[in-house]
C-alpha atoms as a PDB file:
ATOM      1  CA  UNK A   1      13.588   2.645 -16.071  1.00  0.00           C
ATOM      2  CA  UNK A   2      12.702   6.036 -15.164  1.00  0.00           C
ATOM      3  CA  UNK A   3      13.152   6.993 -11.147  1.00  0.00           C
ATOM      4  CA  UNK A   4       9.275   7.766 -11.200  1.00  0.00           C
ATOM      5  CA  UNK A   5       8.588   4.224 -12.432  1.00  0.00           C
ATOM      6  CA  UNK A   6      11.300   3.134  -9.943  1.00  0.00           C
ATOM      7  CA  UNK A   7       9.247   4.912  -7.248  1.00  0.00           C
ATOM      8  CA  UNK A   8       5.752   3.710  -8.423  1.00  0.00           C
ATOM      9  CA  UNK A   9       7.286  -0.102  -8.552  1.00  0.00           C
ATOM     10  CA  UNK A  10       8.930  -0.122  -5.053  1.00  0.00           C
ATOM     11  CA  UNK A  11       5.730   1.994  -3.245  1.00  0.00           C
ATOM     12  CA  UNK A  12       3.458  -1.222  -5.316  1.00  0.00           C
ATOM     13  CA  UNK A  13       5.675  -3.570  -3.534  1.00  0.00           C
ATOM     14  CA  UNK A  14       5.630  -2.857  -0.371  1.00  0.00           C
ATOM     15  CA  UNK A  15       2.221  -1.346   0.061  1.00  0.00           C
ATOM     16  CA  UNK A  16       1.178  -4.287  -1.841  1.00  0.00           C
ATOM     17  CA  UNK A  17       2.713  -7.348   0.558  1.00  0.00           C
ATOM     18  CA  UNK A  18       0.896  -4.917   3.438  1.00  0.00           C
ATOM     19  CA  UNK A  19      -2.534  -4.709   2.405  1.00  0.00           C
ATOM     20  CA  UNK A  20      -1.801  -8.577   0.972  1.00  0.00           C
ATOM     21  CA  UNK A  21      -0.953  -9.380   5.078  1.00  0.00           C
ATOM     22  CA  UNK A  22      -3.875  -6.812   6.335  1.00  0.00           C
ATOM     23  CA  UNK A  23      -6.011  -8.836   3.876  1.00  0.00           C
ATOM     24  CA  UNK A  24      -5.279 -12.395   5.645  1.00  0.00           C
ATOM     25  CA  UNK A  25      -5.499 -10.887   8.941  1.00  0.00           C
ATOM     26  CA  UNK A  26      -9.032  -9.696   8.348  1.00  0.00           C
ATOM     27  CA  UNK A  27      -9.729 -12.742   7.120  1.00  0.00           C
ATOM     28  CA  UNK A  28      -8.457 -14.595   9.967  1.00  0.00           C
ATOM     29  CA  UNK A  29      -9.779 -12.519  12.689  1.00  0.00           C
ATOM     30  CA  UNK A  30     -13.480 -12.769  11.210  1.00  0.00           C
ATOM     31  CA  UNK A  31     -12.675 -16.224  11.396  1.00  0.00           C
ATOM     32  CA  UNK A  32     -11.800 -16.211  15.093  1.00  0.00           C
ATOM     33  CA  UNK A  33     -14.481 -13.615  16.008  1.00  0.00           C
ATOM     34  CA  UNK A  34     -16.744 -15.150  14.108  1.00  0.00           C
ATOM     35  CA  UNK A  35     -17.487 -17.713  17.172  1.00  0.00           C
ATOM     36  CA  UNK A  36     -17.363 -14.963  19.810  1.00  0.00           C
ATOM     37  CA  UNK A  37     -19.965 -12.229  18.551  1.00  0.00           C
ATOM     38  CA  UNK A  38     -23.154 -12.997  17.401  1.00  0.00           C
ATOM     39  CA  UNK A  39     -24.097 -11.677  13.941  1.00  0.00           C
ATOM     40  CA  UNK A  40     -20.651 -11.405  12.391  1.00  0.00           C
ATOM     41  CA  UNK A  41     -20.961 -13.570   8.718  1.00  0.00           C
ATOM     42  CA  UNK A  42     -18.772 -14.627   6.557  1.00  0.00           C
ATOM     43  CA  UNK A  43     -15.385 -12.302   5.213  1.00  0.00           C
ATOM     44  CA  UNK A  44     -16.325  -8.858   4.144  1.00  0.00           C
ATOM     45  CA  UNK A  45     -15.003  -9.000   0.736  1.00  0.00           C
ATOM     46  CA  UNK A  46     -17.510  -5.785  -0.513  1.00  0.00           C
ATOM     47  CA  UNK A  47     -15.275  -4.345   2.996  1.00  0.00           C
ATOM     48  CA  UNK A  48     -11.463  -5.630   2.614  1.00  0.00           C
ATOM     49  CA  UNK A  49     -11.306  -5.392  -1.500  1.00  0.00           C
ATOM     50  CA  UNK A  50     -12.140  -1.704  -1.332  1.00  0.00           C
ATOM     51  CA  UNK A  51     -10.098  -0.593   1.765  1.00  0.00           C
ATOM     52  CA  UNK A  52      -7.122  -2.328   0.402  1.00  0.00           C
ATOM     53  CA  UNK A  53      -7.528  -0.619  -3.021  1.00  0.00           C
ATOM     54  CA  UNK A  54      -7.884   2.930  -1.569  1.00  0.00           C
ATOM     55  CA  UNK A  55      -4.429   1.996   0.547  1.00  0.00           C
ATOM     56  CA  UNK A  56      -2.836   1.186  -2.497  1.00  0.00           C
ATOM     57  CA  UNK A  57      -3.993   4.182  -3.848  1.00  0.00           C
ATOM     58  CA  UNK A  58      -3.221   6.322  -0.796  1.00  0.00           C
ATOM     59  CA  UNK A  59       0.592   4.850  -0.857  1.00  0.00           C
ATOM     60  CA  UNK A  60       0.907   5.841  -4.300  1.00  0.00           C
ATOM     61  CA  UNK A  61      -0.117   9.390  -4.026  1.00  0.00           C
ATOM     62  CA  UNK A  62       1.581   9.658  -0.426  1.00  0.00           C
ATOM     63  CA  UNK A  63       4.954   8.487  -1.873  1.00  0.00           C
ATOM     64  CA  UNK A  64       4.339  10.456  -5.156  1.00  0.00           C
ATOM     65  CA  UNK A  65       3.802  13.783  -3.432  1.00  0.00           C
ATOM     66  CA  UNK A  66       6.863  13.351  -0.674  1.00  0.00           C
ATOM     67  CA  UNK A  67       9.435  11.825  -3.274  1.00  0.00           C
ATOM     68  CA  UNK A  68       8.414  14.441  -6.073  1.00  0.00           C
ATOM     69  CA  UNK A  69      11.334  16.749  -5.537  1.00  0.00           C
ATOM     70  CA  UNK A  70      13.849  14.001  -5.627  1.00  0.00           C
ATOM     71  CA  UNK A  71      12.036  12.337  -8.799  1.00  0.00           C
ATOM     72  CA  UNK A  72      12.684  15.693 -10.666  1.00  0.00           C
ATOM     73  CA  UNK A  73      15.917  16.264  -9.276  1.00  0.00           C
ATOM     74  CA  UNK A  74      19.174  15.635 -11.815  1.00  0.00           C
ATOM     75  CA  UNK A  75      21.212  12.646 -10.351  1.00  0.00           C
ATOM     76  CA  UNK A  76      24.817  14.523 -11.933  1.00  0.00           C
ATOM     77  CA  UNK A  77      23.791  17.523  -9.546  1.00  0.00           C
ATOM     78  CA  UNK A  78      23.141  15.544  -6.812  1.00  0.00           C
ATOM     79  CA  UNK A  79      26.828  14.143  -6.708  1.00  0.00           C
ATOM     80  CA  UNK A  80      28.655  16.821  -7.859  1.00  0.00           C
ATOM     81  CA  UNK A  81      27.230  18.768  -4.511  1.00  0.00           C
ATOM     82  CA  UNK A  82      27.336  15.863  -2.061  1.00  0.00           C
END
């Protein structure tokens, strides 16, 4: 595997189990505020599908752009000046 797929898999994973959690707690706080505020509905899935996408997407391009030196970078020359 290449160290840009690498990156890309490991970024997926954990921005992935975070907007998984930030999904269930939206869910569960509409549930709980749901009873306290009038005029909150059911879950906001046209509101939590599409903010959790664009994180994803943010990660991807945040981790892309800050880990792009070391993605080009030659792993021999790496060690040989450590």
């Amino acid at each position: 595997m290449t160290t840009k797929g690498m990156t890309r898999r490991q970024t997926l994973a954990v921005a992935g189990t975070g907007v998984g959690i930030g999904i269930l707690a939206g869910i569960g706080g509409t549930v709980v505020f749901q009873s306290q505020f009038y005029g909150i509905g059911a879950v906001e899935w046209s509101v939590l599908i599409p903010v959790g996408a664009a994180m994803l997407v943010l990660s991807l391009v945040v981790a892309y752009f800050s880990a792009r030196r070391w993605i080009t970078a030659d792993p021999m020359d790496a060690v040989r000046h450590a």
